[in-house]
Protein backbone atom coordinates (compact mmCIF):
# COMPACT_ATOMS: atom_id res chain seq x y z
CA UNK A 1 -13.29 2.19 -110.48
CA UNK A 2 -12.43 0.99 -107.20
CA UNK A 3 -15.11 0.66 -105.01
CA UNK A 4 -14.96 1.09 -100.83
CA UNK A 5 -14.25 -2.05 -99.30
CA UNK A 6 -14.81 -0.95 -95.82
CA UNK A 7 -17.46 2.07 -95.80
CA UNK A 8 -19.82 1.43 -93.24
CA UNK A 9 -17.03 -0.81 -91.12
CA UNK A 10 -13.53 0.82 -90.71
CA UNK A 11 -15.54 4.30 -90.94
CA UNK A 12 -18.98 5.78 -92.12
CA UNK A 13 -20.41 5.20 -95.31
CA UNK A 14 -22.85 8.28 -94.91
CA UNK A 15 -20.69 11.28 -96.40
CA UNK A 16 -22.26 14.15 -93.51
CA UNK A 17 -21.59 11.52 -90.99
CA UNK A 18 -17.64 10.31 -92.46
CA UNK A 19 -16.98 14.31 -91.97
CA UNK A 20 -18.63 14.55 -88.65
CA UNK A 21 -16.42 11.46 -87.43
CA UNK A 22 -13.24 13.06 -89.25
CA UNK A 23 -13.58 16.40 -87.18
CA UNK A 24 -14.05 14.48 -84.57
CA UNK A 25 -11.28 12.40 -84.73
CA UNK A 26 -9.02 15.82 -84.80
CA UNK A 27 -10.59 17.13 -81.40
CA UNK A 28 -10.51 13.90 -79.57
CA UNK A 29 -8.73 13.98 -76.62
CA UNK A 30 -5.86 12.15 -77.93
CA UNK A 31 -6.01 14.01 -81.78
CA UNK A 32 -4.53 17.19 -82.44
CA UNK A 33 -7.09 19.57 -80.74
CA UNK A 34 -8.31 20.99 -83.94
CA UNK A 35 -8.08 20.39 -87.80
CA UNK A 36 -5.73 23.08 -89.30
CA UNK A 37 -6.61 25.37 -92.26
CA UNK A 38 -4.87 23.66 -95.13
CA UNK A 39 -1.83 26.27 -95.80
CA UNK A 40 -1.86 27.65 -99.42
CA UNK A 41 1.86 29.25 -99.44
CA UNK A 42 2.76 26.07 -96.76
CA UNK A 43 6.47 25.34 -96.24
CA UNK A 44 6.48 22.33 -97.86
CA UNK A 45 8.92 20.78 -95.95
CA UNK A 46 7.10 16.58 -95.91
CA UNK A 47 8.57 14.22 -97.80
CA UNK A 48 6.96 11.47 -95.92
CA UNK A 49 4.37 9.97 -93.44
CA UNK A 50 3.85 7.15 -91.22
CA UNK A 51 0.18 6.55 -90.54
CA UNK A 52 -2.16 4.15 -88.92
CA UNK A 53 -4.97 2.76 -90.42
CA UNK A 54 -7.46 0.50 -88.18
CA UNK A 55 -11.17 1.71 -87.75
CA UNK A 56 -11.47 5.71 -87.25
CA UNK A 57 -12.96 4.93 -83.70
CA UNK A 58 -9.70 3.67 -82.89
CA UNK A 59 -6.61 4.76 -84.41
CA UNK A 60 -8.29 8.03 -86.37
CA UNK A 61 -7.21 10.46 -83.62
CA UNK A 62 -3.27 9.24 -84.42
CA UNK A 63 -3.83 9.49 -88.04
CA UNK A 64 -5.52 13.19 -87.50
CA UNK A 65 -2.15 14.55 -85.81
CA UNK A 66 0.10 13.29 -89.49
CA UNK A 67 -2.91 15.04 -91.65
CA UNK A 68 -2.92 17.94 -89.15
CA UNK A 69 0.76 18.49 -90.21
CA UNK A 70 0.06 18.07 -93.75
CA UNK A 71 -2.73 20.79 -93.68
CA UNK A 72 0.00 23.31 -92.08
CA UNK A 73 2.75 22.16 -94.40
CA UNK A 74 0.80 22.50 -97.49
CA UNK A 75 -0.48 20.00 -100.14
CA UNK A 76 1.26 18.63 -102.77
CA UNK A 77 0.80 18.17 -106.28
CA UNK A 78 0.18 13.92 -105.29
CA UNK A 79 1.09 11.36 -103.33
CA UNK A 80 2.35 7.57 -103.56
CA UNK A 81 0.40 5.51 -100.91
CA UNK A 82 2.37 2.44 -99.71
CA UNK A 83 0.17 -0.01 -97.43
CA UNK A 84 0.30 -4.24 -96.50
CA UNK A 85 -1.68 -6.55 -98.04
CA UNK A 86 -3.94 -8.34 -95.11
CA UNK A 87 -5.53 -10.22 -97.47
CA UNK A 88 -2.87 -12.21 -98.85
CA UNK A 89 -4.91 -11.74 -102.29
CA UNK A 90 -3.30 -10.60 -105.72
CA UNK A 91 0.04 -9.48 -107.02
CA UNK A 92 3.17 -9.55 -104.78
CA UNK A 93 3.73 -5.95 -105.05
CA UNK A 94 0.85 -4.30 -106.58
CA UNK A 95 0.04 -0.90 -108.17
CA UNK A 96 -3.97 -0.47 -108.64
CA UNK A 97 -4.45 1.41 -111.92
CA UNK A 98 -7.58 2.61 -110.62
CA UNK A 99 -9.76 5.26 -109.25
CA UNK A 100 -10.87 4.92 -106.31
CA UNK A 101 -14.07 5.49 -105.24
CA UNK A 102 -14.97 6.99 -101.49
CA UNK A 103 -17.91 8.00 -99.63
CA UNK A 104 -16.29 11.77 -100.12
CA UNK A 105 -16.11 11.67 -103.69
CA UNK A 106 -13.14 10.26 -106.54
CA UNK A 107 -9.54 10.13 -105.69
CA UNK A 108 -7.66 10.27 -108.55
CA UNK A 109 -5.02 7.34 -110.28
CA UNK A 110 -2.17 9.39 -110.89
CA UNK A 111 -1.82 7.82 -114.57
CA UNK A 112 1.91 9.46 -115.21
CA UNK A 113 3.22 8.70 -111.82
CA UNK A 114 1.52 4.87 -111.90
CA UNK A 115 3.90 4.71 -115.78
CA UNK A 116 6.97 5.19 -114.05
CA UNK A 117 6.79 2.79 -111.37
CA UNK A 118 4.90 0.18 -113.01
CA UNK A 119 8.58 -1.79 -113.06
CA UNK A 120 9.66 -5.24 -112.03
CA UNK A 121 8.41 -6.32 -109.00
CA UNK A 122 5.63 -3.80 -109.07
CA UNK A 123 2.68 -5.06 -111.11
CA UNK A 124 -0.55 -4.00 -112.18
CA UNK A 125 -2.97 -5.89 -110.02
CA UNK A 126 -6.21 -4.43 -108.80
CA UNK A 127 -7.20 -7.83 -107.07
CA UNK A 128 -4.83 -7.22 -104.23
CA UNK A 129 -6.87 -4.43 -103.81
CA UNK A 130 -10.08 -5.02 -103.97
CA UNK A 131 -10.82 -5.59 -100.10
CA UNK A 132 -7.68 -4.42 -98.81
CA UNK A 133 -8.15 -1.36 -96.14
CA UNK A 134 -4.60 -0.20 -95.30
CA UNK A 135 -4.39 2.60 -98.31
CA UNK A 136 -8.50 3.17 -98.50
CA UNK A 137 -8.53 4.62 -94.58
CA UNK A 138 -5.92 7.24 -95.66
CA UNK A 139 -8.50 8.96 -98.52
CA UNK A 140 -10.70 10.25 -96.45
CA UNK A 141 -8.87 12.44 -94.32
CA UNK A 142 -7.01 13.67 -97.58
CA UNK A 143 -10.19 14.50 -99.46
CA UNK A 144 -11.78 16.02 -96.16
CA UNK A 145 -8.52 18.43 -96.20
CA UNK A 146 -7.81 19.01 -100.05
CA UNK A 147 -11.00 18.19 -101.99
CA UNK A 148 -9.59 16.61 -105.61
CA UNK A 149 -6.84 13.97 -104.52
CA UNK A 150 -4.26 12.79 -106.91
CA UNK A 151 -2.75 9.61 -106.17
CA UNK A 152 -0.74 6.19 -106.39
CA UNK A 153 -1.22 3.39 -104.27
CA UNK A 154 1.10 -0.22 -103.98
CA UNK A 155 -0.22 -2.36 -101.80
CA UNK A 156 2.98 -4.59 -100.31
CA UNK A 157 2.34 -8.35 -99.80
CA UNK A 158 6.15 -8.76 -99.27
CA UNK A 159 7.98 -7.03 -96.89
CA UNK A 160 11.14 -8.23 -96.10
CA UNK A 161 14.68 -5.97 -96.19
CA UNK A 162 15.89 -6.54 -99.89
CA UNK A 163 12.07 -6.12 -101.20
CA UNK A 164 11.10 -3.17 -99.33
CA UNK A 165 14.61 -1.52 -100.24
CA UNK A 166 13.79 -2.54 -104.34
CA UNK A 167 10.15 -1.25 -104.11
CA UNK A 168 11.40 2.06 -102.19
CA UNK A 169 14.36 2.33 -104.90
CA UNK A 170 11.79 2.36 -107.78
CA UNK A 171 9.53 4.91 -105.90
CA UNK A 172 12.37 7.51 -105.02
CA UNK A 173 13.51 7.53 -109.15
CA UNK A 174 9.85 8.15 -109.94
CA UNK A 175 9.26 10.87 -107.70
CA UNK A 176 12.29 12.32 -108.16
CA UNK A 177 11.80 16.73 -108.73
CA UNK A 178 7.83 15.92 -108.34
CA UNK A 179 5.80 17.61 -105.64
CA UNK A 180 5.17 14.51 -103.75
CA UNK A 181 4.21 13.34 -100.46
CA UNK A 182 4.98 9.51 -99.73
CA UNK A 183 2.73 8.26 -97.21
CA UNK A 184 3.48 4.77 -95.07
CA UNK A 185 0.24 2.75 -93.61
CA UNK A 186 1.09 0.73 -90.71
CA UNK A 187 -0.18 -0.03 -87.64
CA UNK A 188 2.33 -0.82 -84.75
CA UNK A 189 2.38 -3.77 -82.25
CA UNK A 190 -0.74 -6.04 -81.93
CA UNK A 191 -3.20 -7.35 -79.56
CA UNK A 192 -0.65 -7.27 -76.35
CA UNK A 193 -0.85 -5.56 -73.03
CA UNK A 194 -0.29 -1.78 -73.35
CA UNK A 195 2.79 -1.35 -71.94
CA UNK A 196 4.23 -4.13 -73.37
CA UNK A 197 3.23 -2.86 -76.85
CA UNK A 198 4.51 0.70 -75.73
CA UNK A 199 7.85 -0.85 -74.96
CA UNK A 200 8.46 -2.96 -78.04
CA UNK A 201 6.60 0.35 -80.75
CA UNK A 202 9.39 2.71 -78.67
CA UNK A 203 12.05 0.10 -79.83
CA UNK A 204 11.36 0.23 -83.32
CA UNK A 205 10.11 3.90 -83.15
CA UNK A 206 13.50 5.05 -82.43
CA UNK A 207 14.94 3.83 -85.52
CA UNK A 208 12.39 5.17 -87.53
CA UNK A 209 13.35 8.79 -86.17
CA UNK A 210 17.02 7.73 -86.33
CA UNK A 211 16.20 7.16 -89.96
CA UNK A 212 18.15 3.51 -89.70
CA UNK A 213 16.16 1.25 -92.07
CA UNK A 214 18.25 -1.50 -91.62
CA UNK A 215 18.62 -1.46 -87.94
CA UNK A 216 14.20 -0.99 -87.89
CA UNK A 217 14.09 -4.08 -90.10
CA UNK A 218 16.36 -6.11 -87.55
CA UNK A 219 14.45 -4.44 -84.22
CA UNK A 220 11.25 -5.59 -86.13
CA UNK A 221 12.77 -9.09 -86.49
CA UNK A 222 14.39 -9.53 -83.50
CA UNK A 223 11.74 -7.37 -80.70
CA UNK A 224 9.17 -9.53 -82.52
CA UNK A 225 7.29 -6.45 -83.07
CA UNK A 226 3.74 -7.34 -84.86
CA UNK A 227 3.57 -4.14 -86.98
CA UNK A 228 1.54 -4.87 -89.98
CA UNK A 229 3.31 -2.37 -92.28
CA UNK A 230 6.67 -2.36 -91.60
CA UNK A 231 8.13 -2.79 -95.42
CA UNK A 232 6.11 0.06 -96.27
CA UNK A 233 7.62 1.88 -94.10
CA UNK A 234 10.79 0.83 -95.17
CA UNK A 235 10.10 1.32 -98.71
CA UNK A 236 9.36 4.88 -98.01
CA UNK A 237 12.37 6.01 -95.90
CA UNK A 238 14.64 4.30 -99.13
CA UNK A 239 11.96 6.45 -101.13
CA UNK A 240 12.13 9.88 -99.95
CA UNK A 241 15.68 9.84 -99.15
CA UNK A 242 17.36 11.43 -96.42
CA UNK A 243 14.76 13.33 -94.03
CA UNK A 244 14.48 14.37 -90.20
CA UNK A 245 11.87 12.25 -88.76
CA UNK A 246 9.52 13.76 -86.29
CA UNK A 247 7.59 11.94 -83.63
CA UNK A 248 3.93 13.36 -83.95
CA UNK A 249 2.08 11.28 -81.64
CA UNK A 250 2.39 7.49 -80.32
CA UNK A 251 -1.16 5.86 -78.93
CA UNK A 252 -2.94 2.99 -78.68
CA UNK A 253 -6.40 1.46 -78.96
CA UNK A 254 -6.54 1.19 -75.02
CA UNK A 255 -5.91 5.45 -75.05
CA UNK A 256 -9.83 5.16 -76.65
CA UNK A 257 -10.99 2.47 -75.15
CA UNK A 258 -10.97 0.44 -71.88
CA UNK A 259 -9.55 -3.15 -73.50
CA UNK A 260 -7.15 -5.26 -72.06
CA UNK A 261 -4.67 -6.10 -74.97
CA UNK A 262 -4.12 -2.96 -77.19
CA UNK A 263 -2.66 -2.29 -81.25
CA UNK A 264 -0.27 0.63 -81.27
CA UNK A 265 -0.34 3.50 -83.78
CA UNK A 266 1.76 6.27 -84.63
CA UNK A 267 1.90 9.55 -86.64
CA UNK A 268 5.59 10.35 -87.80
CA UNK A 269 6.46 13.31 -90.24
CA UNK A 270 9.37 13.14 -92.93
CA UNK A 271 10.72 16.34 -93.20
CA UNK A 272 13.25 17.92 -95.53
């Protein structure tokens, strides 16, 4: 088992007051209004997500709009969880054959999924995991919406072109005819002025929804743009393939809070 590393911190370790804060985070005045009925006959039209994942106080009303479109859209069968590694701990590129506890209950290692991709650079490694809070924000909000969660989580300490490209390669031939949803944790620029992180976010935004990995890997580079999980979000545009990208909601920490220099998050839907 996997045990939370950041209950009580990043969100609440009371399971009453993690729901409370969840709803909340979908009627906040910069969440989606509401949280949707989960849709049983949904279109099923996501292949992919890009999500933020800093404390709930913060960036949980931007994460609320990508699980708001999930609950309309329908759940799928389970989904591959691709965050950074902050700590610098652990494997290179590692899969965490665990599962994971939260303060809503047991998400699920998705054993058969976690055979296939278990291949070269990916590596079993549960150390890289261990106190690494980029894929444990996401279960929360998925177990609040669905209950039982089935998943897969790779936690990226590299993140450069060719190894997001290789990791995203080895993903999309694993999921391929599954009922998958590949989700991408990332927040976006760091600790700069507001506008100035709106600016630079917008740059590399718009080749996200152009669906131009190589030409967001260069705007990364070159706009020096300090998001955290940019070559999991590379790895799962190579993933999923082909998709129309959709713009959900882009905020930032100073749209919650008065602060003076601000980290950028956005909600962006994959669709088929």
């Amino acid at each position: 088992m996997r045990y939370p590393a950041v209950a009580g911190q990043f969100y609440e370790r009371d399971p009453g007051a993690l729901r409370k804060q969840i709803e909340g985070c979908y009627r906040h005045k910069v969440g989606p209004g509401a949280k949707p009925p989960v849709a049983k006959d949904g279109p099923r039209t996501l292949k992919g997500l890009v999500v933020p994942h800093a404390g709930y106080m913060y960036s949980g009303p931007v994460a609320a709009h990508a699980y708001a479109a999930l609950a309309r859209d329908g759940v799928p069968k389970t989904f591959v969880i691709l965050g950074p590694n902050h700590t610098g701990l652990g494997a290179a590129m590692a899969l965490g054959e665990h599962d994971w506890e939260t303060p809503l209950g047991v998400a699920m290692f998705d054993r058969a999924l976690g055979a296939r991709l278990r291949k070269a650079p990916i590596t079993e490694d549960i150390v890289a995991h261990r106190r690494e809070h980029s894929i444990e924000v996401q279960l929360p909000f998925l177990q609040d919406l669905v209950g039982e969660v089935a998943f897969v989580p790779i936690c990226m300490g590299l993140q450069d072109l060719p190894a997001a490209v290789e990791v995203g390669g080895i993903v999309g031939d694993a999921i391929k005819g599954e009922d998958v949803v590949v989700l991408a944790s990332t927040d976006f620029s760091h600790y700069i002025p507001k506008a100035e992180a709106a600016r630079r976010d917008r740059m590399a935004i718009d080749k996200i929804l152009a669906f131009d990995v190589k030409g967001f890997y260069r705007t990364v580079q070159e706009e020096d743009v300090s998001m955290c999980g940019f070559g999991p979000v590379m790895a799962m545009m190579t993933a999923i393939g082909p998709a129309k990208p959709e713009l959900l909601k882009y905020a930032s920490s100073g749209d919650v809070a008065p602060m003076e220099d601000v980290v950028g998050y956005g909600a962006i839907a994959m669709r088929r």
